[in-house]
Protein backbone atom coordinates (compact mmCIF):
# COMPACT_ATOMS: atom_id res chain seq x y z
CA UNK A 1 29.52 -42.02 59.86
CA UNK A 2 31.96 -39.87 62.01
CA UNK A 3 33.67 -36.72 61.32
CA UNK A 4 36.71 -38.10 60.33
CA UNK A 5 35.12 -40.34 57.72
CA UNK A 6 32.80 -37.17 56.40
CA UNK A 7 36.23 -35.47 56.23
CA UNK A 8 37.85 -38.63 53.96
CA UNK A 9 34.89 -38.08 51.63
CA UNK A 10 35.34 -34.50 51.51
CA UNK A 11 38.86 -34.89 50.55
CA UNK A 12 38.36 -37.14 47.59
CA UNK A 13 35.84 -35.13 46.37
CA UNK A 14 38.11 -31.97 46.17
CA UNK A 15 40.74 -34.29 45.12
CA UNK A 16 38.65 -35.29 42.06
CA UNK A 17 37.50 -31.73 41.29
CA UNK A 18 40.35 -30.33 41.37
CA UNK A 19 42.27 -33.17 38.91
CA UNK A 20 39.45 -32.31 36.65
CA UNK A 21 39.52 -29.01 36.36
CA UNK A 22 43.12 -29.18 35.75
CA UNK A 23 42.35 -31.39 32.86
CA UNK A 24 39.83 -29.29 31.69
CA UNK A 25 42.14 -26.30 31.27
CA UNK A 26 44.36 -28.32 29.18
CA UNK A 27 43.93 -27.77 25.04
CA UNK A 28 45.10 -30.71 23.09
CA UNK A 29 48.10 -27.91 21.59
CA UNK A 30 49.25 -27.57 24.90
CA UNK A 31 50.93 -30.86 25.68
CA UNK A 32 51.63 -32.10 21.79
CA UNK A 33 48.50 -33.74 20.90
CA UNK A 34 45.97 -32.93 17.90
CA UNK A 35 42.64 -30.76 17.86
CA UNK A 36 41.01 -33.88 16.09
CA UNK A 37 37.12 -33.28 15.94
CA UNK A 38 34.97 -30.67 17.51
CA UNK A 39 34.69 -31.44 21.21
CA UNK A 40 31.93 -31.42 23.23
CA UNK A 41 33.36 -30.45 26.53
CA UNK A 42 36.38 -28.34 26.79
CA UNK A 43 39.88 -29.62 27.40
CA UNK A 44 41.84 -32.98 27.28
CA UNK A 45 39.62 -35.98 27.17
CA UNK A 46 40.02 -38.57 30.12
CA UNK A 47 41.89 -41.17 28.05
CA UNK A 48 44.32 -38.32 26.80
CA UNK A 49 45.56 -37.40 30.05
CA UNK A 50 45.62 -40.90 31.43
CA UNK A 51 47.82 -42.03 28.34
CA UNK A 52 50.21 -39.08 29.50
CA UNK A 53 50.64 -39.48 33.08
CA UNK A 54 51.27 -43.70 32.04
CA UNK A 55 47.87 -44.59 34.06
CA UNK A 56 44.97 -46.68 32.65
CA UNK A 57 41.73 -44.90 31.80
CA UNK A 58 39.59 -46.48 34.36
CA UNK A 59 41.54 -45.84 36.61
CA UNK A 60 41.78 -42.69 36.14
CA UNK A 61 38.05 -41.55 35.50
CA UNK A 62 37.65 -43.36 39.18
CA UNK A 63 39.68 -41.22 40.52
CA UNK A 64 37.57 -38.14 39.05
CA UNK A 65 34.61 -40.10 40.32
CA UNK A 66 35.93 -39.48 43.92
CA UNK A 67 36.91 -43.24 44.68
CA UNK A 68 38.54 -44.46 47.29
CA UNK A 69 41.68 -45.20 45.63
CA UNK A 70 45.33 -44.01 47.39
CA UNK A 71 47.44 -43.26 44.65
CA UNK A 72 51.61 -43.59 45.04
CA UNK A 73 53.98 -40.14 44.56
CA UNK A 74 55.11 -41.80 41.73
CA UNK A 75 51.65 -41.36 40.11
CA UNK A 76 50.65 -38.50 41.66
CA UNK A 77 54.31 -36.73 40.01
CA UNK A 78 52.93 -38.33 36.90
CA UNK A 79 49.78 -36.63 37.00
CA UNK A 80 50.75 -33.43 37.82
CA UNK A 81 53.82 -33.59 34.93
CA UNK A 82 50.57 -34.14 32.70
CA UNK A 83 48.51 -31.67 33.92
CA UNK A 84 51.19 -29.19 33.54
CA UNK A 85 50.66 -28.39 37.51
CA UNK A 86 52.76 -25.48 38.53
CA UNK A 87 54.43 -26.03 42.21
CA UNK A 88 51.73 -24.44 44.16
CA UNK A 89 49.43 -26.65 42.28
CA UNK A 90 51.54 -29.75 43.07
CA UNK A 91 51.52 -29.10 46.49
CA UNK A 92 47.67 -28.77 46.37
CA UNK A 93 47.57 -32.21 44.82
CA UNK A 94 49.89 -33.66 46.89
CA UNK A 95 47.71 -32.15 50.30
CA UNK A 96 44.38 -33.91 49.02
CA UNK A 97 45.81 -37.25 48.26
CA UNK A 98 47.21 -37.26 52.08
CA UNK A 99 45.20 -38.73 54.56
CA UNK A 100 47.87 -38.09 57.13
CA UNK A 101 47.80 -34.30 56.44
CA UNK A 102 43.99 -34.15 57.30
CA UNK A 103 44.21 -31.89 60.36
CA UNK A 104 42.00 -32.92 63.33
CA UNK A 105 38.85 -31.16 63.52
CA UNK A 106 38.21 -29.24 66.27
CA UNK A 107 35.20 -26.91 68.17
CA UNK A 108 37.63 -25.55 70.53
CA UNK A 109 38.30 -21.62 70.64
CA UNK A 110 41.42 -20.36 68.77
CA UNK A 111 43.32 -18.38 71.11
CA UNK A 112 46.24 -15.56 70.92
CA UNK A 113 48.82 -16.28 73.25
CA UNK A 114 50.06 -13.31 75.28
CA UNK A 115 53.53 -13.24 73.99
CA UNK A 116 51.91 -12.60 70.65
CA UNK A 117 49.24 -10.01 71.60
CA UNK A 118 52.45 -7.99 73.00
CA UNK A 119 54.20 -8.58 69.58
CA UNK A 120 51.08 -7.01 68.00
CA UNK A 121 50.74 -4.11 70.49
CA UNK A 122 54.57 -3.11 70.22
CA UNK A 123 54.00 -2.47 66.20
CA UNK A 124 52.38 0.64 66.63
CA UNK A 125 53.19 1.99 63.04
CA UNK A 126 52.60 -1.08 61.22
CA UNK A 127 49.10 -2.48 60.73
CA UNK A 128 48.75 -5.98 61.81
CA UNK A 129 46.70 -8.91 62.52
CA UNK A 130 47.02 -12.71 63.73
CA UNK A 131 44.53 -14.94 61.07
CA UNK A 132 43.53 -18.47 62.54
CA UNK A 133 43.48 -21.99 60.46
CA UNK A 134 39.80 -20.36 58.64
CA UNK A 135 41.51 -16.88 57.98
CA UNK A 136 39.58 -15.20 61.02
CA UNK A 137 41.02 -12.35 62.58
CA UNK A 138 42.08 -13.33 65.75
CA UNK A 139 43.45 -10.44 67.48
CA UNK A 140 44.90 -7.14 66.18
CA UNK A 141 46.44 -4.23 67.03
CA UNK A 142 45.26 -0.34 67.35
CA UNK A 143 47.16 0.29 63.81
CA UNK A 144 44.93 -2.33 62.03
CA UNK A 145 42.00 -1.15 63.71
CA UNK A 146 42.21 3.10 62.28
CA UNK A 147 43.35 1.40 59.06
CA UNK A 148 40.88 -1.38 58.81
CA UNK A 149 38.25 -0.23 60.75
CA UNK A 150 36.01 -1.88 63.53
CA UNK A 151 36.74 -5.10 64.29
CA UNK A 152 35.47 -4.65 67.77
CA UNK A 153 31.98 -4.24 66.40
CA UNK A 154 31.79 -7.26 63.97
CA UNK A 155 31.07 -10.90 65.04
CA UNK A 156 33.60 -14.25 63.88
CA UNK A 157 32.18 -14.50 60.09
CA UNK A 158 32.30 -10.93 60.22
CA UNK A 159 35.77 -11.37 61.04
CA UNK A 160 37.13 -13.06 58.56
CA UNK A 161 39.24 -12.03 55.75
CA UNK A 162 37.13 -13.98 52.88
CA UNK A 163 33.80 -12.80 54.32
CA UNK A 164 35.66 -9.12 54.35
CA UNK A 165 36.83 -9.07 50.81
CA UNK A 166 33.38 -10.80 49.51
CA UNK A 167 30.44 -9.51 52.01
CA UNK A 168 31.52 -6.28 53.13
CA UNK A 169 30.83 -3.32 50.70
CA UNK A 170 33.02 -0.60 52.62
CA UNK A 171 35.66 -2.90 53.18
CA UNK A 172 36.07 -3.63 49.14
CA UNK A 173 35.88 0.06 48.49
CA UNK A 174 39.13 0.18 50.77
CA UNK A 175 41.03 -1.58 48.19
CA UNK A 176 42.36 -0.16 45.11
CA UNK A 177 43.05 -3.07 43.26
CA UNK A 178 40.05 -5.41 44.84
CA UNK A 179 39.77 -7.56 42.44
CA UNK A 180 43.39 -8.86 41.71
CA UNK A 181 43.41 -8.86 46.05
CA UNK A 182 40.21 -10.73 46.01
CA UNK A 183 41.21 -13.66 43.47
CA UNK A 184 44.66 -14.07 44.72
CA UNK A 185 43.95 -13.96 48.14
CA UNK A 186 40.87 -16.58 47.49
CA UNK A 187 43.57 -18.74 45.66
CA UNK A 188 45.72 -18.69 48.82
CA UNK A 189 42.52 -19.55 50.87
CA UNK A 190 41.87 -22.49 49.07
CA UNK A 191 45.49 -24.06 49.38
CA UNK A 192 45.51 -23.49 53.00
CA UNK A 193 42.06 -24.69 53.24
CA UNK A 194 42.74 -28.28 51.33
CA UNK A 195 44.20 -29.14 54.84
CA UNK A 196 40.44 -28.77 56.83
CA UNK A 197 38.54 -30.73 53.66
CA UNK A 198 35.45 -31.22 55.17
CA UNK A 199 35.52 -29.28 58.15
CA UNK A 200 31.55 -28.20 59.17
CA UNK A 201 33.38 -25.04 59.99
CA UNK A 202 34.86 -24.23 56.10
CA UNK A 203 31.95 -25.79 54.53
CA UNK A 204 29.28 -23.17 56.47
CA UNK A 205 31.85 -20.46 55.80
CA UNK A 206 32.30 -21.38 51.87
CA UNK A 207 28.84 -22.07 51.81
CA UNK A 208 27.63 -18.58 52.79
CA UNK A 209 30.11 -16.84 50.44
CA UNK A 210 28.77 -18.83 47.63
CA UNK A 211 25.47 -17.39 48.59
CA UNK A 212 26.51 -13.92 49.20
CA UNK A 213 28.90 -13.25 46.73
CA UNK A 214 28.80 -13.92 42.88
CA UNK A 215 32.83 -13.29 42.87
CA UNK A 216 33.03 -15.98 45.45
CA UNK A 217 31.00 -18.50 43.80
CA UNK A 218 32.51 -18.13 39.78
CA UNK A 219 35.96 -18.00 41.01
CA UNK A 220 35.77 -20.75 44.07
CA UNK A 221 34.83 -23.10 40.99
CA UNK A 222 37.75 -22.30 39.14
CA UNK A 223 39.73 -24.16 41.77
CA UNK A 224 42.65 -21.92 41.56
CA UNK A 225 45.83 -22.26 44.08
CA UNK A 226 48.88 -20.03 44.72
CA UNK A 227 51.36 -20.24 47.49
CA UNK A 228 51.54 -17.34 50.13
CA UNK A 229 52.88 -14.23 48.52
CA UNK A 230 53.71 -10.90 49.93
CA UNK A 231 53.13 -7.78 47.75
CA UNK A 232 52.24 -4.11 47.77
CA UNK A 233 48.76 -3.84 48.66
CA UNK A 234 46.92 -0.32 48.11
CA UNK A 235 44.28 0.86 49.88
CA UNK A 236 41.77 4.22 49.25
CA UNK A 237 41.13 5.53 52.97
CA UNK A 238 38.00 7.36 53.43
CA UNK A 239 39.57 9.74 55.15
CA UNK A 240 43.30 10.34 54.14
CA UNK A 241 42.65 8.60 50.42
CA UNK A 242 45.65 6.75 48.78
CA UNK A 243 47.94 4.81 50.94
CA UNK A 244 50.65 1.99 49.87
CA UNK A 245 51.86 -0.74 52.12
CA UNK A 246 54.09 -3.67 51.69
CA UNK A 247 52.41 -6.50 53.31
CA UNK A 248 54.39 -10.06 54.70
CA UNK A 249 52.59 -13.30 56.16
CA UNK A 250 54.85 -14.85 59.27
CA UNK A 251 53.67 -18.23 60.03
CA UNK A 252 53.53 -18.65 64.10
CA UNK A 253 55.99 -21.17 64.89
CA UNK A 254 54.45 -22.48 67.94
CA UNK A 255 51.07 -22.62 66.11
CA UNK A 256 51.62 -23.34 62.64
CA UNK A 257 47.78 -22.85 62.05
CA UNK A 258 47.82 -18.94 62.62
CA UNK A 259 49.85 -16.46 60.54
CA UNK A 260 50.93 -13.09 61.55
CA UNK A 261 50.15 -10.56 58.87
CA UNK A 262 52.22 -7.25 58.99
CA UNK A 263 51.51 -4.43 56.91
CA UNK A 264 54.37 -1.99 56.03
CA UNK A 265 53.55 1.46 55.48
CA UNK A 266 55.93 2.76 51.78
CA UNK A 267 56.84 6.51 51.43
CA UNK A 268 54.24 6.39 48.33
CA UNK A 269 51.54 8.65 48.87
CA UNK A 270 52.78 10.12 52.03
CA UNK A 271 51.58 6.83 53.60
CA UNK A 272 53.54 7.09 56.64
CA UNK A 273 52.58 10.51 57.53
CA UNK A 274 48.94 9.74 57.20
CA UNK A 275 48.96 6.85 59.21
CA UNK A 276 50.48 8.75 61.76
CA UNK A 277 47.63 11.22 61.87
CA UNK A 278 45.51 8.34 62.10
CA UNK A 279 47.07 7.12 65.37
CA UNK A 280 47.31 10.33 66.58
């Protein structure tokens, strides 16, 4: 079996996860229908949610099994309009159910391009960082480095943004708010992920979050998805204590895979002076 195929496989199987715990979120209130009796496994029963999307039962529960079965947009609108899917979710559904959007996987070494390492350099008083297709940090620039700390000294999983939040101690006591960072951020993972479904790469990663973190594990299982936000993102600096940034993902448009994350220092907390002492 080749890599490609493994990859197939890993896609339905995240395809039928994620359509049932969608349906297992679902109360009977929620889309019209009656409690009935006591039931033994939480949400909408298969044959519930098949008679709303319009689809036959069996058909349906193979399609939870993981089966190789290539459903139309018609069906897969259908679906989502009965499990009450919000876009980002729809978009998720839509990525797994593609074959065509499986990207090509790949042992070759991400690389910064130079215009883009001088685009990092020449934002010396915002904080930033290029992320690759598994959220490593790829290259960043002397702001990120007083603010974040050390990236010089850590190796690729070390790297990485989920392994940061998750596996690194000091790193989570930088954040104020780690744990609404840590879920959200997670949830953004995992829609950008569904494109690299069975990727040896991802799976080793996700694998030794799972093991490391308790967070990681619960909330991975939740199968939760939101589109890229920006936001105001707080951090508790061990040296200068609260600052407040406004932070922005730019997607590379020469390499889609790679985003460019910027991190705007606010007046809040006399962020911008402190930074500046930092660089000093």
């Amino acid at each position: 079996m080749d890599q490609r195929t493994d990859a197939f496989e890993a896609r339905r199987r995240e395809f039928a996860a994620f359509l049932r715990s969608r349906r297992e979120r679902l109360a009977p209130s929620d889309v019209g229908l009656p409690e009935g009796f006591r039931r033994r496994t939480p949400g909408l029963r298969r044959e519930e949610l098949a008679m709303l999307a319009g689809v036959g039962t069996t058909w349906y529960t193979w399609l939870e099994q993981g089966r190789d079965i290539r459903p139309s947009a018609q069906v897969l609108n259908a679906l989502a309009g009965a499990l009450r899917l919000d876009e980002a979710e729809r978009q998720h559904l839509f990525t797994l159910s593609n074959r065509h959007a499986l990207q090509a996987i790949s042992s070759a070494p991400e690389c910064v391009d130079e215009p883009l390492q001088r685009m990092l350099a020449n934002l010396t008083q915002q904080p930033a960082y290029v992320l690759g297709r598994r959220w490593d940090v790829l290259a960043w620039n002397r702001a990120a480095e007083v603010l974040f700390g050390g990236y010089d000294t850590l190796d690729r999983d070390e790297r990485n943004i989920m392994h940061r939040l998750f596996a690194d101690p000091a790193h989570r006591k930088l954040l104020v708010d780690w744990e609404t960072v840590a879920r959200v951020s997670l949830a953004m993972f995992r829609a950008d992920s569904a494109r690299y479904a069975g990727d040896p790469d991802f799976e080793r990663l996700i694998a030794l979050l799972k093991k490391v973190s308790d967070e990681f594990r619960d909330w991975w299982q939740r199968h939760e998805v939101v589109s890229p936000l920006s936001g105001i993102k707080r951090i508790d600096h061990p040296a200068k204590g609260r600052m407040s940034f406004e932070h922005t993902g730019l997607t590379v448009t020469n390499r889609p895979e790679m985003k460019l994350i910027v991190y705007t220092p606010l007046d809040d907390d006399g962020t911008k002076r402190k930074l500046a002492e930092l660089l000093a």
